[in-house]
Protein backbone atom coordinates (compact mmCIF):
# COMPACT_ATOMS: atom_id res chain seq x y z
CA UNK A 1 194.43 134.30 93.92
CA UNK A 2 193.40 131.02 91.83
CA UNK A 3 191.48 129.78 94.56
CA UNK A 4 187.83 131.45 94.59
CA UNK A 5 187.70 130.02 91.17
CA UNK A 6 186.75 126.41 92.40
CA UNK A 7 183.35 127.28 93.87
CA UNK A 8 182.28 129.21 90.66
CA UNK A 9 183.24 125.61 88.60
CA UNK A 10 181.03 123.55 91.17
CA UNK A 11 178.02 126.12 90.92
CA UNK A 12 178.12 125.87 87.46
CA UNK A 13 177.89 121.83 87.20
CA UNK A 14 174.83 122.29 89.42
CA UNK A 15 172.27 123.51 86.40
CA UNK A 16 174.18 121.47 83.90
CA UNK A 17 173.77 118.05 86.15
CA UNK A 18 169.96 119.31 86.82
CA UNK A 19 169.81 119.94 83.03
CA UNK A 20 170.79 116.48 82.32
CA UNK A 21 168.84 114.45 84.75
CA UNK A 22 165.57 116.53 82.80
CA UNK A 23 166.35 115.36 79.76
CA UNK A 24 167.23 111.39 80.42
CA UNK A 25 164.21 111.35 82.65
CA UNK A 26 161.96 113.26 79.59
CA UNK A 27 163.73 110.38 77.44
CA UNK A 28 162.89 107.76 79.51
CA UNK A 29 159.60 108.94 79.82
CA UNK A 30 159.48 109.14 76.09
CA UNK A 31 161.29 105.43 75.65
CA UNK A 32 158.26 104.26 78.00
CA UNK A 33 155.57 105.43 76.35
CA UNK A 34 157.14 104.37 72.87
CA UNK A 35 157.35 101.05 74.59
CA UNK A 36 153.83 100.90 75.17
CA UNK A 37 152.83 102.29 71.82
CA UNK A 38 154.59 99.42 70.16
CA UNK A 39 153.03 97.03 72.87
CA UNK A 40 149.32 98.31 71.52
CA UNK A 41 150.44 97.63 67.84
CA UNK A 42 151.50 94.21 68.75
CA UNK A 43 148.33 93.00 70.48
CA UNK A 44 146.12 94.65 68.24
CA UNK A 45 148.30 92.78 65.30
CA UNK A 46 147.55 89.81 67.39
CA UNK A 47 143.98 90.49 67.42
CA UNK A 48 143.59 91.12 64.37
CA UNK A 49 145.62 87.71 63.54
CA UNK A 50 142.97 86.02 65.67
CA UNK A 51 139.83 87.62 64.26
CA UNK A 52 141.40 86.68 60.46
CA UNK A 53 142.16 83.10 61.43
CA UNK A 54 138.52 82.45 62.15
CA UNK A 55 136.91 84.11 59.21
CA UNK A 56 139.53 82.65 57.16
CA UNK A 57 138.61 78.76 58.92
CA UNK A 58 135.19 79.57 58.68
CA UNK A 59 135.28 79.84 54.67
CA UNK A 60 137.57 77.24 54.45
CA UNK A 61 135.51 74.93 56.12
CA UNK A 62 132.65 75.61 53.91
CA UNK A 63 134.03 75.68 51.03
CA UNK A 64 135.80 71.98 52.21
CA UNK A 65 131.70 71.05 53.31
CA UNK A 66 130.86 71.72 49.97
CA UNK A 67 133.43 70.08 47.49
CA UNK A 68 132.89 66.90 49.75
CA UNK A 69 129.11 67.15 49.15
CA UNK A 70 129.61 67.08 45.51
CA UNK A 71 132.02 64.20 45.37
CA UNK A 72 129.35 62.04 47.32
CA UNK A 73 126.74 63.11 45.62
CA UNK A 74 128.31 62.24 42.34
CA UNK A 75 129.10 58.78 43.92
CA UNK A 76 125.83 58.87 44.93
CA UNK A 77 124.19 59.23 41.82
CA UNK A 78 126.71 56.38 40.21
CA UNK A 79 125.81 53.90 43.42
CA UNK A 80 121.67 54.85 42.44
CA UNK A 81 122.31 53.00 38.65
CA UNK A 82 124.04 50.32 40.51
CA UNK A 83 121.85 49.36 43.06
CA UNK A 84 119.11 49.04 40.38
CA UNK A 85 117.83 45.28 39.92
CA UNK A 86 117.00 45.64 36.53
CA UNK A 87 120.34 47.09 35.64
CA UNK A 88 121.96 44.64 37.28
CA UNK A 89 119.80 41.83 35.66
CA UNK A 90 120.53 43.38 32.13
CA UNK A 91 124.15 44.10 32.55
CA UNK A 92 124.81 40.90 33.90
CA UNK A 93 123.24 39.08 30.98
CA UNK A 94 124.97 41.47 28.64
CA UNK A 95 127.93 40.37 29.77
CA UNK A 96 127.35 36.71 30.11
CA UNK A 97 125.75 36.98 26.65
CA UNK A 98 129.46 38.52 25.06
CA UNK A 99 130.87 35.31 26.37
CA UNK A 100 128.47 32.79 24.92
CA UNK A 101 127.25 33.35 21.24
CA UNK A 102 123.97 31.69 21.89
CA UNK A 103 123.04 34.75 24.42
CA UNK A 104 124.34 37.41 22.16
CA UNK A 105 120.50 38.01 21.13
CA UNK A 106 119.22 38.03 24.53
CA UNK A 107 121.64 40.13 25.88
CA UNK A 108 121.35 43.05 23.07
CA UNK A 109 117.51 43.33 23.65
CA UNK A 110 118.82 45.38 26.82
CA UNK A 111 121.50 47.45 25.03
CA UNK A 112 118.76 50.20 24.45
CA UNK A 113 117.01 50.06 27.24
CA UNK A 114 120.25 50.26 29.40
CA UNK A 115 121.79 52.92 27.36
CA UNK A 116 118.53 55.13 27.57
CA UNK A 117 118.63 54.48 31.46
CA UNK A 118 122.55 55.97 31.26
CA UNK A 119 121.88 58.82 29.28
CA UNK A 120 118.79 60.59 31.60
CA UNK A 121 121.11 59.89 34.26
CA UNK A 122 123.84 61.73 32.70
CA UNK A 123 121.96 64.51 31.46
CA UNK A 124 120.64 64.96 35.15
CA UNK A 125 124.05 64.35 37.05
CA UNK A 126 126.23 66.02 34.65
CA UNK A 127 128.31 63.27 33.48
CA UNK A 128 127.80 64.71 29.80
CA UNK A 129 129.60 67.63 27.16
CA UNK A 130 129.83 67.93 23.62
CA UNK A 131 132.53 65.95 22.33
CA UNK A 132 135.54 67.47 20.42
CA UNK A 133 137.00 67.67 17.29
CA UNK A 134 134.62 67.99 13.84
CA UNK A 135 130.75 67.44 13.31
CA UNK A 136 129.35 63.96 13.41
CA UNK A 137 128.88 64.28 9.53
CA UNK A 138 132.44 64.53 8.60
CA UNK A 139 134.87 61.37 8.68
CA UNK A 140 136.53 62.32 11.63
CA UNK A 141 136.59 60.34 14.82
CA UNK A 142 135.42 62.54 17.44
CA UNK A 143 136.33 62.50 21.15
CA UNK A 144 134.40 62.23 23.72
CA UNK A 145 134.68 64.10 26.97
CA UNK A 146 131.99 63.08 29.32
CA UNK A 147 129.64 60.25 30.27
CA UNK A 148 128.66 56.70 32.32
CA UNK A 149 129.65 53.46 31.14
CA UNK A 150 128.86 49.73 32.15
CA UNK A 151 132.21 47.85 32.52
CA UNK A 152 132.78 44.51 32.70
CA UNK A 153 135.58 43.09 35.01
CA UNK A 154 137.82 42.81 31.86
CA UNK A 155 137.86 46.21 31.00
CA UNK A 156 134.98 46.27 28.46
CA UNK A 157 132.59 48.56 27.75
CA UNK A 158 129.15 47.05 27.78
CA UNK A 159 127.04 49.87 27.65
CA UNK A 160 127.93 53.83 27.45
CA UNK A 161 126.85 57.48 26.58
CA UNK A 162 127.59 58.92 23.29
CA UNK A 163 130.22 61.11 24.73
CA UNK A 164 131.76 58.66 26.93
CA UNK A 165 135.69 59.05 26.60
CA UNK A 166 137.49 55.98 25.18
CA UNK A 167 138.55 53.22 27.64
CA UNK A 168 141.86 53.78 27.77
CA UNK A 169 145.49 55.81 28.99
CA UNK A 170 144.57 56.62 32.84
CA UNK A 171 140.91 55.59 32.41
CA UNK A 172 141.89 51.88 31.75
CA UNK A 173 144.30 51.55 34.09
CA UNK A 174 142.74 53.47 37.22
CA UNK A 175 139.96 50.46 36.62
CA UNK A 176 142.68 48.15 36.39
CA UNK A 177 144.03 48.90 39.58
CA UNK A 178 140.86 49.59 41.42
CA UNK A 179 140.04 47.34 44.85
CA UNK A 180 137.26 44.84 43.72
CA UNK A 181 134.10 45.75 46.07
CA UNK A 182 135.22 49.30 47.03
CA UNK A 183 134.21 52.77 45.02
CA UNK A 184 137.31 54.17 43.60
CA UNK A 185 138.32 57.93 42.54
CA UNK A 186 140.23 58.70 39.78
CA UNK A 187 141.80 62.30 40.74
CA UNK A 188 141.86 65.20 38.53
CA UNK A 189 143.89 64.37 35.24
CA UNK A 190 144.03 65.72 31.82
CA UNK A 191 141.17 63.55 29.72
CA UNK A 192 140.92 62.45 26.02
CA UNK A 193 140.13 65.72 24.97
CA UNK A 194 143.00 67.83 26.78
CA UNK A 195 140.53 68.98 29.22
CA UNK A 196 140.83 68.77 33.52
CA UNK A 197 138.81 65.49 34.19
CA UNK A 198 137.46 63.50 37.08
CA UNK A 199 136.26 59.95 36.97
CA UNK A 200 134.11 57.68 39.38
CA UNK A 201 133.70 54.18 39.70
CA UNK A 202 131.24 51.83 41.23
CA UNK A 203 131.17 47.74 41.63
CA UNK A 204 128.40 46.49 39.68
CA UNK A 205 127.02 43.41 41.47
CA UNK A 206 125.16 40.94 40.26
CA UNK A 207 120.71 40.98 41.65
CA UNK A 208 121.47 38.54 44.13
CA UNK A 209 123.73 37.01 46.94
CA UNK A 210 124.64 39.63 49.52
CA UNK A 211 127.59 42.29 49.15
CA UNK A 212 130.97 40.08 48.50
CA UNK A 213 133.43 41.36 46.10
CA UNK A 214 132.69 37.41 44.16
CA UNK A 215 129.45 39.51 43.75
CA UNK A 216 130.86 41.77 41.30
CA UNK A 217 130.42 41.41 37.24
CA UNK A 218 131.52 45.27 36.52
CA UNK A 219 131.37 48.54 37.29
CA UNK A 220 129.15 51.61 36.66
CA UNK A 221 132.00 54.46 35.58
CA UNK A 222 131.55 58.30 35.27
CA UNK A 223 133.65 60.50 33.85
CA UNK A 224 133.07 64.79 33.96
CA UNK A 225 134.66 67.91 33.32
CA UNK A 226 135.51 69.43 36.41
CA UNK A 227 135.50 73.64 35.61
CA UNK A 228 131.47 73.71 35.21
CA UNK A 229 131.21 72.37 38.38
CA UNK A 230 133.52 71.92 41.28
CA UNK A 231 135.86 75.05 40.59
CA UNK A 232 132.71 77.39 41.19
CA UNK A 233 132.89 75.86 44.94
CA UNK A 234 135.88 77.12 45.67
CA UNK A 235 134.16 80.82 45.55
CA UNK A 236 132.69 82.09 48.89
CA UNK A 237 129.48 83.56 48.06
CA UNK A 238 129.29 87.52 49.52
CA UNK A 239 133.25 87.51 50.87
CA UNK A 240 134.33 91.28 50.25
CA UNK A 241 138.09 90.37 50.09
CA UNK A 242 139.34 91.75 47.01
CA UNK A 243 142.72 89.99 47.78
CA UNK A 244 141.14 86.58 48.99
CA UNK A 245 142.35 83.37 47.12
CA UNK A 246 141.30 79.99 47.40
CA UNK A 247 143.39 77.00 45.93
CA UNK A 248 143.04 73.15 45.55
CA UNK A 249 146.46 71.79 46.05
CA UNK A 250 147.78 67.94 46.28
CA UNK A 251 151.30 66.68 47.20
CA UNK A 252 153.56 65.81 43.97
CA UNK A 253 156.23 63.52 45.03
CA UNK A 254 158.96 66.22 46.38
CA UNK A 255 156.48 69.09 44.69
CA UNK A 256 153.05 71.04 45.73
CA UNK A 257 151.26 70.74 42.69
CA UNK A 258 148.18 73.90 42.10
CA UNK A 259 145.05 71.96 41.04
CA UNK A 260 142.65 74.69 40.73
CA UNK A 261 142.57 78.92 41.88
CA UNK A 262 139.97 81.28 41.96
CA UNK A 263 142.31 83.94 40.31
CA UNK A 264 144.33 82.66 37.79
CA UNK A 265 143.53 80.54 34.82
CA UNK A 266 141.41 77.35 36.64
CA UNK A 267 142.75 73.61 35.98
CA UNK A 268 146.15 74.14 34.07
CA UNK A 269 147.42 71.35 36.22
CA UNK A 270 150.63 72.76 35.02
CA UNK A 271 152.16 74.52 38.39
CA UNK A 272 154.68 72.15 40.62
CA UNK A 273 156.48 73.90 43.45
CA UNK A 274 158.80 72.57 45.79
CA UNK A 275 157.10 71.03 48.97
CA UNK A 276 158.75 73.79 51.06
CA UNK A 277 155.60 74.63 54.18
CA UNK A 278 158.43 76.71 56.03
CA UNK A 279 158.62 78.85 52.76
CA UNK A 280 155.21 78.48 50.42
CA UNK A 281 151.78 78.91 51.72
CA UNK A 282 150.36 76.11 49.34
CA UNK A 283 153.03 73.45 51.07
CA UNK A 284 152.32 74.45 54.59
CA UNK A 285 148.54 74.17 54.36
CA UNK A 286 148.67 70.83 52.62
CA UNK A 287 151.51 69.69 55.67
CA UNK A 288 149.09 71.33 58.44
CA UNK A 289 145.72 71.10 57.08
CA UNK A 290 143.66 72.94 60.10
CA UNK A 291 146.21 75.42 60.37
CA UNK A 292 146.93 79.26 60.12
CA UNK A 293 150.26 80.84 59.32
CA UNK A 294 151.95 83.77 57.43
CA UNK A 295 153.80 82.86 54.19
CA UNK A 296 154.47 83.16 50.72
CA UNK A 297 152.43 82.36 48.05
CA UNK A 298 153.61 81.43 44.25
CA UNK A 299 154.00 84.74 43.29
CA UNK A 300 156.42 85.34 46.20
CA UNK A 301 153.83 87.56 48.08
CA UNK A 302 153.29 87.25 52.37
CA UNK A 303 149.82 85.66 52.43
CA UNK A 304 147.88 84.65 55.23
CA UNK A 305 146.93 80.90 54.88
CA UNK A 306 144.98 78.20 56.08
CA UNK A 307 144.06 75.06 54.46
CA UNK A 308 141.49 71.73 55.00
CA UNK A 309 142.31 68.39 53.74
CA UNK A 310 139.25 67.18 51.51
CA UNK A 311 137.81 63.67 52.43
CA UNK A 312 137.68 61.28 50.01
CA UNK A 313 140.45 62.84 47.80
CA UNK A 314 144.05 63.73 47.87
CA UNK A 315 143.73 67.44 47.72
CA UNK A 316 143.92 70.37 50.19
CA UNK A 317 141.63 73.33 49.94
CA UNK A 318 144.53 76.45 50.51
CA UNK A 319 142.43 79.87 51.88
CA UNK A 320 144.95 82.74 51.04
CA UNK A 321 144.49 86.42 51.96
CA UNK A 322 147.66 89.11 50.79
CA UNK A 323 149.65 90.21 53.75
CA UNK A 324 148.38 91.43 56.75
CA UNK A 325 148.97 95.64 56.42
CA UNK A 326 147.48 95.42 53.09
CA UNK A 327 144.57 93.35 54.17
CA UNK A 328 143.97 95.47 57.49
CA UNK A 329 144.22 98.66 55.54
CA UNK A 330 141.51 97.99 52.54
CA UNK A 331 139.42 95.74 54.60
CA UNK A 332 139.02 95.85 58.50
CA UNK A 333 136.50 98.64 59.33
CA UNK A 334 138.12 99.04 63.07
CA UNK A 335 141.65 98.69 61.36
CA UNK A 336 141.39 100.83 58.34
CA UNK A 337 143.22 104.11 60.53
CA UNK A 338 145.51 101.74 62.36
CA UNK A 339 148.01 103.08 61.45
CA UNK A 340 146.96 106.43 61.45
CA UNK A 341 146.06 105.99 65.42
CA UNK A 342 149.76 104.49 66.25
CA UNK A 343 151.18 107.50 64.64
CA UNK A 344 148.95 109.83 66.28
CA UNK A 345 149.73 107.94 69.69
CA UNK A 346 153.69 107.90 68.94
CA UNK A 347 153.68 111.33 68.30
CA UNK A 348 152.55 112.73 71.50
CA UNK A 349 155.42 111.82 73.71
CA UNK A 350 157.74 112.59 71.19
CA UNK A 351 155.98 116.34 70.63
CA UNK A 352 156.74 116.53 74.47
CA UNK A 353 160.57 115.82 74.41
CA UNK A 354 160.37 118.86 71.51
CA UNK A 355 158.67 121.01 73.81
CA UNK A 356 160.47 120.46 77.02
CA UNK A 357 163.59 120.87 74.94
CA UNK A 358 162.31 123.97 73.16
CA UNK A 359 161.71 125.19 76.66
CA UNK A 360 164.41 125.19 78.04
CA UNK A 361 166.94 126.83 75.42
């Protein structure tokens, strides 16, 4: 009598098996179409990567174009004053004239006309500020932040501005150390006054006798403040990123030092990191300048980042942008409802495995 029970057991492990192949092929279908879901997010994150990468380049380079535009022309308008004959003539007698006492007379009949010649030149160029510390009237030595100088070889002043900064600390011995013949930078230091500084030099020859370094008597030295000017350039006129940064950055010994930022306080020259470029943003665009990579900034947030090496000194212009999502989601007109589309899409084929399922109790 226990026998006609089998065939009842089989008949029922018919639906059940049917049952279950339904639902692992609804699942697969479901895993598939998830599968290609996350496939569009990825390439559009890709694309999107891309398309930032080249406006990011793009503003790097121009902002790069246009900090090495203003260090030539400031060389430019040093190497002007020296290629002057009379300038040359006058200077050189100066200084002859400070080693012989019977040419101190001569050579002082020049003083004025040399240090009028400096000062328009200043004024123009920008190698001038108002120095610190109390009015002229009161008996207190005041410094000065700004303004050209002739030099001789020794490390004399000849000739200078009102506000020319003393001859001395970094001043004296970046001339010291300078290549006879060659124009030399002095890179962005704290001056006399406390104040970010810059400082240019150019050989002062004497009228005649080709270009040699024996040539050279002096030099024509300029010293500026650097927020008035070059900081602006690190701004990208019109660029709607709210969350945009742009840095100047220079290797430190084992450190990334920040030189300058268009959102914090500008020239503090008071922020060393470790040189970490797997880790920091700031280290990995000075390491790869011409590169593009996700990473973290100072403040420990993912940044995008790219960076250009500036030519003629030893910084790196670092283009950050916050992380990706935030970036896509306040900026990118075609990505603003990314997210909302992947969600939309993700939903469908799980809404289907509900309904099938729903179906079928």
């Amino acid at each position: 009598m226990a026998e006609p029970a089998a065939p009842v057991a089989a008949t029922t492990r018919g639906p059940i098996a049917a049952m279950a192949t339904v639902a692992i092929a609804i699942l697969a279908a479901g895993l598939v179409a998830a599968f290609f879901v996350f496939r569009h997010a990825d390439d559009e994150r890709a694309r999107a990567l891309a398309a930032w990468e080249g406006r990011l380049g793009l503003v790097a380079e121009t902002r790069t174009s246009a900090i090495d535009a203003w260090l030539a022309r400031q060389f430019d308008e040093l190497g002007s004053l020296a290629d002057n004959e009379a300038l040359q003539l006058y200077a050189a007698t100066m200084i002859e004239g400070s080693r012989e006492p019977r040419r101190v007379a001569e050579a002082m009949a020049f003083a004025d006309y040399l240090k009028n010649l400096l000062a328009v030149v200043a004024e123009r160029a920008g190698f001038h500020g108002r120095p610190t510390g109390a009015d002229a009237n009161a008996n207190v030595r005041r410094v000065g932040v700004a303004g050209l100088a002739l030099v001789d070889l020794a490390g004399g002043i000849v000739v200078a501005t009102d506000a020319m900064p003393p001859l001395a600390g970094p001043l004296a011995e970046f001339l010291a150390a300078s290549a006879r013949g060659r124009r030399a930078l002095l890179d962005l230091h704290k001056g006399a006054a406390g104040s970010t500084s810059i400082a240019f030099a150019v050989p002062l020859l004497v009228p005649s006798g080709g270009d040699s370094p024996a040539r050279q008597v002096g030099w024509v030295l300029g010293v500026k403040e650097v927020a008035r000017e070059l900081y602006p350039l690190l701004e990208q006129p019109g660029a709607p990123w709210t969350t945009a940064e742009a840095l100047l950055v220079r290797r430190a010994g084992a450190g990334i030092e920040y030189l300058a930022s268009t959102r914090e306080a500008r020239g503090a020259l008071e922020r060393v990191l470790a040189f970490e470029p797997d880790r920091l943003a700031a280290a990995y665009a000075q390491a790869n300048p011409g590169g593009f990579a996700i990473r973290r900034d100072w403040r420990a947030e993912e940044v995008l980042v790219t960076g250009r090496a500036v030519a003629g000194a030893p910084w790196t212009l670092e283009r950050l942008v916050a992380t990706l999502v935030t970036l896509l989601d306040r900026r990118d007109p075609y990505s603003a409802h990314h997210s909302e589309r992947t969600a939309e899409v993700a939903r469908a084929p799980a809404s289907s495995i509900s309904t099938r399922s729903t179906r079928r109790r």
